[in-house]
N, C-alpha and C. Protein backbone atom coordinates (compact mmCIF):
# COMPACT_ATOMS: atom_id res chain seq x y z
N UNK A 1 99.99 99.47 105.20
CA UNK A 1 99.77 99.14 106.59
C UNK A 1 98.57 98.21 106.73
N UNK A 2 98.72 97.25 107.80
CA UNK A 2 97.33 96.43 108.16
C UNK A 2 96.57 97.18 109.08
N UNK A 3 95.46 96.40 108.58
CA UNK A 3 94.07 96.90 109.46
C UNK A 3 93.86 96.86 110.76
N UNK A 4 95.04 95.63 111.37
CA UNK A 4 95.18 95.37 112.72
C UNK A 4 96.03 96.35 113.82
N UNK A 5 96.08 97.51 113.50
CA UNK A 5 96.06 98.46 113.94
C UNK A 5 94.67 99.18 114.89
N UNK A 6 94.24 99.68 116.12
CA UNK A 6 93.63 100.34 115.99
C UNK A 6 93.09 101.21 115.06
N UNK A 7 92.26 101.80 114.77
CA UNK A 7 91.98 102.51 113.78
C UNK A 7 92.32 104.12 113.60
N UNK A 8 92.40 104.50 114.96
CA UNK A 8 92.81 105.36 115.37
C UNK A 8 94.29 106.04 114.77
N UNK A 9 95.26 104.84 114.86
CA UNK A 9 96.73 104.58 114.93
C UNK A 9 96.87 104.36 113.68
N UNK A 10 95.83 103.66 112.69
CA UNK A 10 96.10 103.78 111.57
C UNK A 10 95.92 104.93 110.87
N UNK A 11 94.52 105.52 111.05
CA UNK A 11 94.26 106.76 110.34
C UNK A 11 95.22 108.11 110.57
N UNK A 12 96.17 108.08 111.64
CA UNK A 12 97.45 108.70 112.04
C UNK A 12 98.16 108.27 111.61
N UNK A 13 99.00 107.16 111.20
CA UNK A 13 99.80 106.82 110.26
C UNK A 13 99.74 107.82 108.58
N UNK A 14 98.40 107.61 108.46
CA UNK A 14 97.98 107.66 107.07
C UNK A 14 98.32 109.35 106.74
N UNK A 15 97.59 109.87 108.04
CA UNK A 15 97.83 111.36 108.23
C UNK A 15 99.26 111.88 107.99
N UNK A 16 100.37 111.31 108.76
CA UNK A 16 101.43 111.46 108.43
C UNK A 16 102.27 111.53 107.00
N UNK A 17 102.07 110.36 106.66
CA UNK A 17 102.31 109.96 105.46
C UNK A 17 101.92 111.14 104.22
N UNK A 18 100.38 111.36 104.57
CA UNK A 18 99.91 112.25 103.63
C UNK A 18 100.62 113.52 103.83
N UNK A 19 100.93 114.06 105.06
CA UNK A 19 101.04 115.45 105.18
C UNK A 19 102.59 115.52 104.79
N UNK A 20 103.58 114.54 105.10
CA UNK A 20 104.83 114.19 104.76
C UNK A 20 105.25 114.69 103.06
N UNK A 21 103.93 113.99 102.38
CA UNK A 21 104.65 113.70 100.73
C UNK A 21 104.31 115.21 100.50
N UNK A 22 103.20 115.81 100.95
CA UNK A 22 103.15 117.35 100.74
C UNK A 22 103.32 118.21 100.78
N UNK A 23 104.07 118.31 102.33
CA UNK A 23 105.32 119.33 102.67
C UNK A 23 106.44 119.15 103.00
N UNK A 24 106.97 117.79 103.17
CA UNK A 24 108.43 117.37 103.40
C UNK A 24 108.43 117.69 105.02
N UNK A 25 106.96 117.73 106.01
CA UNK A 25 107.84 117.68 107.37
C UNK A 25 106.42 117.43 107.95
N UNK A 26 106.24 116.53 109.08
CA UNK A 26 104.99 116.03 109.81
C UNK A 26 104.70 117.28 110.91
N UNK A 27 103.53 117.98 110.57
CA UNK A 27 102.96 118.98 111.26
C UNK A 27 103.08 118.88 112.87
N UNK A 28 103.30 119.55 114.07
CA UNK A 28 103.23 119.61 114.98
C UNK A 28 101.83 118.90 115.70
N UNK A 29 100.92 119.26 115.07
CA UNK A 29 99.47 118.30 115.65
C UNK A 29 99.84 117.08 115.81
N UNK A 30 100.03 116.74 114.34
CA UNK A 30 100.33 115.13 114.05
C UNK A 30 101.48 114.63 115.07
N UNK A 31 102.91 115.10 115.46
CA UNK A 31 103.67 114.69 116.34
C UNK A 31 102.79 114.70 117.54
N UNK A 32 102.18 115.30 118.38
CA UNK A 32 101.59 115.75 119.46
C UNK A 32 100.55 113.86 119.75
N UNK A 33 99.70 114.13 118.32
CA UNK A 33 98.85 112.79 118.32
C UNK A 33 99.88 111.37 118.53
N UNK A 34 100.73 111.46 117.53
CA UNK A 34 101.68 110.33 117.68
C UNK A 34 102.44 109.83 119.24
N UNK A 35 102.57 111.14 119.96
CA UNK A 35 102.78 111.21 120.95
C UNK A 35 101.82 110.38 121.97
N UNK A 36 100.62 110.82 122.03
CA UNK A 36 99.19 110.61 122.59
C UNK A 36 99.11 108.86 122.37
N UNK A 37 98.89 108.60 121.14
CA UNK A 37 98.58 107.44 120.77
C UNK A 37 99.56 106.04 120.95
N UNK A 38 101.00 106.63 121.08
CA UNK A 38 102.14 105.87 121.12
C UNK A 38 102.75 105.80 122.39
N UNK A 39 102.34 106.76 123.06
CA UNK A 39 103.07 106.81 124.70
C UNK A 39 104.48 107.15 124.59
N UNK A 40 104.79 106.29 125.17
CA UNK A 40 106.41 106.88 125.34
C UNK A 40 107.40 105.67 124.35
N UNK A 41 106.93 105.25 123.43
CA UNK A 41 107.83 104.70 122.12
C UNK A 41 107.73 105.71 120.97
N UNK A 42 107.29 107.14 120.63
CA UNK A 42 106.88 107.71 120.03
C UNK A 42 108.11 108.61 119.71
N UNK A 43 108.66 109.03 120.71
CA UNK A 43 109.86 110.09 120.49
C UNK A 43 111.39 109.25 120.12
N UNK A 44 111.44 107.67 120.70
CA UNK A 44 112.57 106.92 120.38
C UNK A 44 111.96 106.35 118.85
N UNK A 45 111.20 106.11 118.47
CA UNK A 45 110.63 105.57 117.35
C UNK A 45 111.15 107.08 116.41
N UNK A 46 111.19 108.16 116.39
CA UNK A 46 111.15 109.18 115.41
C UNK A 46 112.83 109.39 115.76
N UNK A 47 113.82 109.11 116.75
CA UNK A 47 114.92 109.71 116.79
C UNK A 47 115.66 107.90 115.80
N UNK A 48 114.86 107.02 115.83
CA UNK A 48 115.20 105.53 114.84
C UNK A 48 114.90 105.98 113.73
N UNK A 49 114.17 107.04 112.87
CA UNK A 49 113.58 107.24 111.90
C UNK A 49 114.65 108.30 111.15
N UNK A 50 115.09 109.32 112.00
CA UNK A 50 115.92 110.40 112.06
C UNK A 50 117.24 110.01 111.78
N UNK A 51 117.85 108.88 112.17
CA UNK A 51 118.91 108.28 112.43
C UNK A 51 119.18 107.31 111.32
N UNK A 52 118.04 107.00 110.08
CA UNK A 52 118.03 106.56 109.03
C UNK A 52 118.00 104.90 109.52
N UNK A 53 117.56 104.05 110.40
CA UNK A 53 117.74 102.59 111.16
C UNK A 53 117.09 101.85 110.74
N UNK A 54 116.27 101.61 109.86
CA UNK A 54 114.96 100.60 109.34
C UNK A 54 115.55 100.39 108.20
N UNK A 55 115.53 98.90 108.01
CA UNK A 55 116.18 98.47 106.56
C UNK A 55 115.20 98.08 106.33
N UNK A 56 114.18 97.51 105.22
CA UNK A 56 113.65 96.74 104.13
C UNK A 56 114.31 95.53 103.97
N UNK A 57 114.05 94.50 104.24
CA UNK A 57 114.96 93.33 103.36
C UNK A 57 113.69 92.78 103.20
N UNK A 58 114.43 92.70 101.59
CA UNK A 58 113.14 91.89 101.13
C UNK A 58 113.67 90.67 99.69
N UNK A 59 113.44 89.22 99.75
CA UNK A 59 113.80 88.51 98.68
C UNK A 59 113.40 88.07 97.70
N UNK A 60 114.08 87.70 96.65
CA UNK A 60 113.52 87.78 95.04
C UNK A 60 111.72 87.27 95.45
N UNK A 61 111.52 86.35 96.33
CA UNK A 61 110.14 85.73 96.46
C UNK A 61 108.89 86.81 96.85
N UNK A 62 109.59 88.15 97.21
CA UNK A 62 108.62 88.75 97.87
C UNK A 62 108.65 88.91 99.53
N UNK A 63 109.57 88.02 100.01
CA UNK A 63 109.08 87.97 101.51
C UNK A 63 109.59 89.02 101.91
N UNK A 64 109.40 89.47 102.91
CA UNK A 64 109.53 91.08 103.45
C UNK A 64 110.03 90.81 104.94
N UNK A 65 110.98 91.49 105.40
CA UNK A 65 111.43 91.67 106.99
C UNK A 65 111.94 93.06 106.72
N UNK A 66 112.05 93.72 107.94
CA UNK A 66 112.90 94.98 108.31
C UNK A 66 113.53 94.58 109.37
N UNK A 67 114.43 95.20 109.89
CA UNK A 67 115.61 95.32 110.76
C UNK A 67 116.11 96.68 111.18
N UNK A 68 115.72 96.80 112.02
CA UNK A 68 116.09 98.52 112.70
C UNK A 68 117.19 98.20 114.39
N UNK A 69 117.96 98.99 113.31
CA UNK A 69 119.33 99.25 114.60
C UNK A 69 119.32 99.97 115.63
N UNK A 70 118.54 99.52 117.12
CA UNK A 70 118.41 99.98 118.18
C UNK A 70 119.36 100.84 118.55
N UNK A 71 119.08 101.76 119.53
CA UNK A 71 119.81 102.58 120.19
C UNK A 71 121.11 101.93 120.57
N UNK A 72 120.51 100.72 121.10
CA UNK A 72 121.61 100.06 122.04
C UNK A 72 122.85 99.58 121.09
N UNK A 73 122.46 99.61 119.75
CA UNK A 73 123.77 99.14 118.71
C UNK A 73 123.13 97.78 118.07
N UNK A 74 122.23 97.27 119.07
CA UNK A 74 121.53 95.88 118.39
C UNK A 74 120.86 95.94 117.44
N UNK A 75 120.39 94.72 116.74
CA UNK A 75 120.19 94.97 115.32
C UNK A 75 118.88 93.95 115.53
N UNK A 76 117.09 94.58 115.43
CA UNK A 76 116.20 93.78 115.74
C UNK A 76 115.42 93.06 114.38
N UNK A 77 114.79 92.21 114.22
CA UNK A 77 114.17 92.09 113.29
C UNK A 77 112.65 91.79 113.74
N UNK A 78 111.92 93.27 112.89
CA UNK A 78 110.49 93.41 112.92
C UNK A 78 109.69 92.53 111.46
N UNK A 79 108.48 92.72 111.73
CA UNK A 79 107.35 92.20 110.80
C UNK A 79 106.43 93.19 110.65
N UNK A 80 106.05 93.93 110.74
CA UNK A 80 104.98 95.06 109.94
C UNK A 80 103.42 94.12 110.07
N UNK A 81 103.26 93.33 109.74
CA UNK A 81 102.50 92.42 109.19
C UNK A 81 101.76 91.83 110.14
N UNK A 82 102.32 91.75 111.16
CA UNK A 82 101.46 90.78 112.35
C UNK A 82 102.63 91.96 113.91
N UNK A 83 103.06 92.69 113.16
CA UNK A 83 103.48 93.59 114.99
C UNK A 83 104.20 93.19 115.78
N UNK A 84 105.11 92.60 115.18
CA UNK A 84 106.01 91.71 116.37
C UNK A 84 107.52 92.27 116.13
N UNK A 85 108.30 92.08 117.17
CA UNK A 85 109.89 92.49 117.00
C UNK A 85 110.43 91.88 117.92
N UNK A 86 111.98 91.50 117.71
CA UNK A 86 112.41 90.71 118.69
C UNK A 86 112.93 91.62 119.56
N UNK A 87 113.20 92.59 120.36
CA UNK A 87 113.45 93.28 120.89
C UNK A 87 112.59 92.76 122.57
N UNK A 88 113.35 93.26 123.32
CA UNK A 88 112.88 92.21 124.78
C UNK A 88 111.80 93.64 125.30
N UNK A 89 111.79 94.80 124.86
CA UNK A 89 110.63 95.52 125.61
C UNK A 89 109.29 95.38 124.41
N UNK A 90 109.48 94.48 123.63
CA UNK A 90 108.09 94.47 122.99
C UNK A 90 107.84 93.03 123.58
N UNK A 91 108.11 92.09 124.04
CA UNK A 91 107.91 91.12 125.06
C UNK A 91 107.35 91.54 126.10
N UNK A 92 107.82 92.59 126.87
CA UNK A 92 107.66 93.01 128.26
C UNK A 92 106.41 93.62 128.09
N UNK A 93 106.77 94.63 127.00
CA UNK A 93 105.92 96.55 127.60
C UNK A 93 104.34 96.32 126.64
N UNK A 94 104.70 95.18 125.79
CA UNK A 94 103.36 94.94 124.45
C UNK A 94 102.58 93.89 124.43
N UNK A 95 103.53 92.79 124.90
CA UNK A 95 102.75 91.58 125.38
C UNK A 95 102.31 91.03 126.46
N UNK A 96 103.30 91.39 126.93
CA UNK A 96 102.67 90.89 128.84
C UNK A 96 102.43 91.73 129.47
N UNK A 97 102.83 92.97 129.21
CA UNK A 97 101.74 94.14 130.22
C UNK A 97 101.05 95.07 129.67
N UNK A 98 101.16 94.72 128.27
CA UNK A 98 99.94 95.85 127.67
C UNK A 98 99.89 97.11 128.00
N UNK A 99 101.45 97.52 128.12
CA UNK A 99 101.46 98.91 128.52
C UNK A 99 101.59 99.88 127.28
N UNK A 100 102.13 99.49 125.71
CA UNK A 100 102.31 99.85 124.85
C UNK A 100 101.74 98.91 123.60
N UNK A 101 101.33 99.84 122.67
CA UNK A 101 100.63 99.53 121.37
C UNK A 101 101.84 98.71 120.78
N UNK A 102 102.60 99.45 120.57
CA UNK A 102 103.81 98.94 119.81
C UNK A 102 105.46 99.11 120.45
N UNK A 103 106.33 98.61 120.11
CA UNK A 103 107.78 99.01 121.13
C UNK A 103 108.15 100.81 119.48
N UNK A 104 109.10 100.51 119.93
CA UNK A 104 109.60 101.81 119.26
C UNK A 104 110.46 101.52 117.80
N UNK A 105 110.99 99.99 117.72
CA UNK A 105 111.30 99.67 116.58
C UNK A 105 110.11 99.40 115.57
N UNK A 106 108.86 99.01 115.95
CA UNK A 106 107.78 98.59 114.91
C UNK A 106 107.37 100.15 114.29
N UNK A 107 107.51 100.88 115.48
CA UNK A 107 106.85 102.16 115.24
C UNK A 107 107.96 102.72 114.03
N UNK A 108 109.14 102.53 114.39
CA UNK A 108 109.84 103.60 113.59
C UNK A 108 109.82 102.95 112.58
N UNK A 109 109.51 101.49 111.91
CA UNK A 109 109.28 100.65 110.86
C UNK A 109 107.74 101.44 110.16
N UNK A 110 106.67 101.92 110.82
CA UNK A 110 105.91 102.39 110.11
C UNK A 110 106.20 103.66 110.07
N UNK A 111 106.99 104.68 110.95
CA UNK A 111 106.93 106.11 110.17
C UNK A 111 107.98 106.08 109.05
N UNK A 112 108.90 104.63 109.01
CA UNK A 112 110.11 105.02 107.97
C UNK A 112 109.24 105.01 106.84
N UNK A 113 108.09 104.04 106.66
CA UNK A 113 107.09 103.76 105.18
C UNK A 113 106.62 105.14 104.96
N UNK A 114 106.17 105.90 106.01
CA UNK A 114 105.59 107.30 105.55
C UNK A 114 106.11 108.09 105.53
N UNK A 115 107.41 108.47 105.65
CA UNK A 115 108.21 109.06 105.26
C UNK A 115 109.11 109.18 104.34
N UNK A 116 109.38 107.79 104.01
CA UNK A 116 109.93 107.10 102.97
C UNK A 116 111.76 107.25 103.25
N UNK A 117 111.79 106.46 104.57
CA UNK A 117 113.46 107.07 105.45
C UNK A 117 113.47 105.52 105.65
N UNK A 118 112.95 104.37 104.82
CA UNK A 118 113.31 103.33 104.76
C UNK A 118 114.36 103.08 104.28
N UNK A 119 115.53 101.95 104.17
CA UNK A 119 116.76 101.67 103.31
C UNK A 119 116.30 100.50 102.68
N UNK A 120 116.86 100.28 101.64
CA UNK A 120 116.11 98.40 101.04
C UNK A 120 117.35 97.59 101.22
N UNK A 121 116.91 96.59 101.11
CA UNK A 121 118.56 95.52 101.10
C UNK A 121 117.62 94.69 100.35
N UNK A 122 118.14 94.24 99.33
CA UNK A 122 118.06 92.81 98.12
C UNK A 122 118.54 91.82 99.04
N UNK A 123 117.88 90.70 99.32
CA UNK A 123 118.90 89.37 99.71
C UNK A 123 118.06 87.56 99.28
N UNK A 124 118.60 87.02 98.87
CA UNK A 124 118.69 85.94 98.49
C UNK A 124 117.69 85.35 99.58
N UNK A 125 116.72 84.20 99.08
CA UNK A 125 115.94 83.25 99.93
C UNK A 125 117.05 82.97 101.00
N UNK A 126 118.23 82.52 100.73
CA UNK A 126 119.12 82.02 102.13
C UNK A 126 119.50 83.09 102.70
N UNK A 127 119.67 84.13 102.87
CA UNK A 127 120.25 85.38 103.32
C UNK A 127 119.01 85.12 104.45
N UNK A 128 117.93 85.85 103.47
CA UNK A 128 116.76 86.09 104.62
C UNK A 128 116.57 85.15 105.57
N UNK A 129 116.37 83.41 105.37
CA UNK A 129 116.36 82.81 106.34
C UNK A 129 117.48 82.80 107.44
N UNK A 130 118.77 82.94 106.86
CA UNK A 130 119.57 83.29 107.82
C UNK A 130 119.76 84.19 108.76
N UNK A 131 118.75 85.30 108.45
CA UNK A 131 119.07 86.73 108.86
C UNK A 131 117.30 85.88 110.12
N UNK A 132 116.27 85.21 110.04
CA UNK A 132 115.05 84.91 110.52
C UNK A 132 115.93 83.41 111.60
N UNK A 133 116.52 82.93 111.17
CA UNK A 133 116.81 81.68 111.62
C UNK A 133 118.34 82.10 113.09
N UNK A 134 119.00 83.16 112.59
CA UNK A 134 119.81 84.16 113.71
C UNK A 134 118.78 84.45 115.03
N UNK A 135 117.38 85.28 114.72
CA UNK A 135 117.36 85.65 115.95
C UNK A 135 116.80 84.17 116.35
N UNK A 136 115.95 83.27 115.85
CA UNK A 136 115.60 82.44 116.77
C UNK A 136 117.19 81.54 117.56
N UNK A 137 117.95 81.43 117.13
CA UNK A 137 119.04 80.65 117.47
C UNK A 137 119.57 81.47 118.91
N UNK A 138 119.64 83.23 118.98
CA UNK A 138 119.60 83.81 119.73
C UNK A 138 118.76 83.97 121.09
N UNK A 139 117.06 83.42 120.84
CA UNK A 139 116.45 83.61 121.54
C UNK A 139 116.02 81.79 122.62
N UNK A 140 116.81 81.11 121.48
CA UNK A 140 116.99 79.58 122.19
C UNK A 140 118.04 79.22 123.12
């Protein structure tokens, strides 16, 4: 995870993660905090996590995207890396009104890492750009 996290949000991440690999289930505190810290992307972010929705794609070069299959059936592509998703309430609810840290696909992109309820997909330099070069064609 990056540092550009609150610190707060990170050191809860971390918490998770830790308490995860040690008992196979995130303590009630820790949900409660996640709750607190995440607002109301916190409980759709864990039912995306539950639901197995965060892919990994990542190509022979290293480059890294995920893609988590919204509720709605849509298929978004996040970045981990800089916090962004194409999803239209992380536009709304994260950028222009600063009502949320993160939307609920970024989120469920970091509890899938600490949980390890990520999926991987292998794909080719052209795959990935195709799969990066889709949503912008979508959003033009």
């Amino acid at each position: 995870m990056d540092s550009t996290l609150p610190a707060v949000a990170e050191e809860l991440l971390k918490e998770i993660k830790k308490a995860f690999q040690e008992t196979s289930h995130v303590p009630d505190d820790l949900l409660l905090g996640l709750k607190f810290i995440f607002g109301p992307s916190a409980v759709p972010a864990l039912d995306l996590v539950d639901q197995r929705s965060v892919t990994r794609v990542v190509s022979p070069s290293g480059r890294t995207a995920y893609q988590v299959l919204g509720s709605s059936g849509k298929l978004y592509t996040c970045f981990s890396s800089c916090h962004f998703c194409t999803c239209p309430a992380y536009g709304f609810s994260v950028l222009q009104r600063s009502e949320s840290l993160l939307c609920k696909h970024i989120l469920a992109v970091y509890l899938s890492q600490a949980v390890g309820a990520c999926q991987e997909l292998t794909v080719s330099e052209e795959q990935l750009t195709s799969i990066l070069l889709a949503e912008e064609e979508e959003e033009g």
